[in-house]
C-alpha atoms as a PDB file:
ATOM      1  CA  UNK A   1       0.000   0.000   0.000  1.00  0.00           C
ATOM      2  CA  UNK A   2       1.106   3.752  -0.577  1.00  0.00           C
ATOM      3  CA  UNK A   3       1.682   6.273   1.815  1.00  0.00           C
ATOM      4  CA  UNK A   4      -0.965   8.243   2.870  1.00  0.00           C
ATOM      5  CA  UNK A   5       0.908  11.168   4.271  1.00  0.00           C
ATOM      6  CA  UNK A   6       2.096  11.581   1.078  1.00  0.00           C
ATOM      7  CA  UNK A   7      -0.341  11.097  -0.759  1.00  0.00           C
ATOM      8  CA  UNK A   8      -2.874  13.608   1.233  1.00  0.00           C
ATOM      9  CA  UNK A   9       0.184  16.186   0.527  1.00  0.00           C
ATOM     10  CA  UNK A  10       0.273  16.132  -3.617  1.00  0.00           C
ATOM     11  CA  UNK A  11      -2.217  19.178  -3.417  1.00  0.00           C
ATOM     12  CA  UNK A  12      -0.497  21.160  -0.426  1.00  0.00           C
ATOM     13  CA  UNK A  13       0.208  24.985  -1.411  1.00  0.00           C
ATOM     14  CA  UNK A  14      -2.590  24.370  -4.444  1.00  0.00           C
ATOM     15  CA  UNK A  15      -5.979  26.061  -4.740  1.00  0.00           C
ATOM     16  CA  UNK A  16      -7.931  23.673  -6.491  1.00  0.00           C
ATOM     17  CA  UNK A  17     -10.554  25.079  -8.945  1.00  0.00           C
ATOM     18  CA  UNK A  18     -14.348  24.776  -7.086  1.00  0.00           C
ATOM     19  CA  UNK A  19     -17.664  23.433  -8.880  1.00  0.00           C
ATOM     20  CA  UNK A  20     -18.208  27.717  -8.147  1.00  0.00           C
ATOM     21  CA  UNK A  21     -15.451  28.546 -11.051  1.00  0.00           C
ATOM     22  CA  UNK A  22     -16.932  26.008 -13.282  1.00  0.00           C
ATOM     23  CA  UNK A  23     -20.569  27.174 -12.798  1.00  0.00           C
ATOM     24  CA  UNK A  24     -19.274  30.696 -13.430  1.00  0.00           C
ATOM     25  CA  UNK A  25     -17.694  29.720 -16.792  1.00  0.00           C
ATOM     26  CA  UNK A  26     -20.816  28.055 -17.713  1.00  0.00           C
ATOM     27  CA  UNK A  27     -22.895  30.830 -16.927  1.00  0.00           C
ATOM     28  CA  UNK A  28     -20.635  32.860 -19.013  1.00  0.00           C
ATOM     29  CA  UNK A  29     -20.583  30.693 -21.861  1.00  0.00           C
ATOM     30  CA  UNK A  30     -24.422  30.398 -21.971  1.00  0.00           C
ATOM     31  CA  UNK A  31     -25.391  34.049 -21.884  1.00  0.00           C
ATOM     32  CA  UNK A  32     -22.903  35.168 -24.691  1.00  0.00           C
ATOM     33  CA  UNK A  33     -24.779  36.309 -27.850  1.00  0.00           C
ATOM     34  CA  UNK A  34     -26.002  33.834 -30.788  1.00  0.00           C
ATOM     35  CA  UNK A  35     -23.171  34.669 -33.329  1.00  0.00           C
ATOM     36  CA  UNK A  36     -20.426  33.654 -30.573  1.00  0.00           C
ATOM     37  CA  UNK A  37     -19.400  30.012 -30.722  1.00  0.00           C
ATOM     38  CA  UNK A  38     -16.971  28.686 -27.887  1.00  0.00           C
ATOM     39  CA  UNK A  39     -14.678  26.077 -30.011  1.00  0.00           C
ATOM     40  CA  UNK A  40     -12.585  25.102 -27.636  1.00  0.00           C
ATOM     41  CA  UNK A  41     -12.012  25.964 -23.385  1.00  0.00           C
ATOM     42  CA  UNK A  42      -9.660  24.622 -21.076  1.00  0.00           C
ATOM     43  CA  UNK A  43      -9.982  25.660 -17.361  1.00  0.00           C
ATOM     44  CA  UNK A  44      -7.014  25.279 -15.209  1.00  0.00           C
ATOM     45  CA  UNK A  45      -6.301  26.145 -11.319  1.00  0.00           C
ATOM     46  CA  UNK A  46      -3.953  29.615 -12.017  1.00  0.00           C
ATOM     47  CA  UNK A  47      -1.055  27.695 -10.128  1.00  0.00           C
ATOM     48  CA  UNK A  48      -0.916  24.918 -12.850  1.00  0.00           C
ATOM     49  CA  UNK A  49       0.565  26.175 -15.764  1.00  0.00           C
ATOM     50  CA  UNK A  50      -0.015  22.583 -17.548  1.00  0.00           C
ATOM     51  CA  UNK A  51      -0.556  19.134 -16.714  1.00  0.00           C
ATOM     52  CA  UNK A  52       2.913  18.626 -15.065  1.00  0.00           C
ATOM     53  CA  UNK A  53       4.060  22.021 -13.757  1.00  0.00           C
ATOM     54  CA  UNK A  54       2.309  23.955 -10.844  1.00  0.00           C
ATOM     55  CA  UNK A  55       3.460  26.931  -9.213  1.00  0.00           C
ATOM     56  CA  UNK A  56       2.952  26.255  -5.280  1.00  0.00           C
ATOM     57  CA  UNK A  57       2.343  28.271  -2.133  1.00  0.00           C
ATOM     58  CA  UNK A  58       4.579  28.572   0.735  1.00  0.00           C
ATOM     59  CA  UNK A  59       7.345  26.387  -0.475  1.00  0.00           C
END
């Protein structure tokens, strides 16, 4: 089995995004005029700047 103290720490320093930001984005998206079409959106936490580096608090 893996360790769970380190495991509970891989998101330490991180703000994770909240179902809040995603509702926003949505809300956004769906009130935008008829001639605007969306074609592509990718929503990331501010400290990850992709899918392997993140930029962390207090470290």
């Amino acid at each position: 089995k893996g360790d769970e103290t380190k495991a509970s720490s891989v998101y330490n320093g991180l703000e994770p995004l909240r179902g809040e930001d995603i509702a926003d984005v949505i809300h956004y998206c769906s009130s935008l005029p008829d001639h605007v079409c969306i074609n592509d959106l990718v929503i990331t936490p501010k400290a990850q700047a992709n899918a392997t580096n993140t930029f962390r608090k207090n470290r």
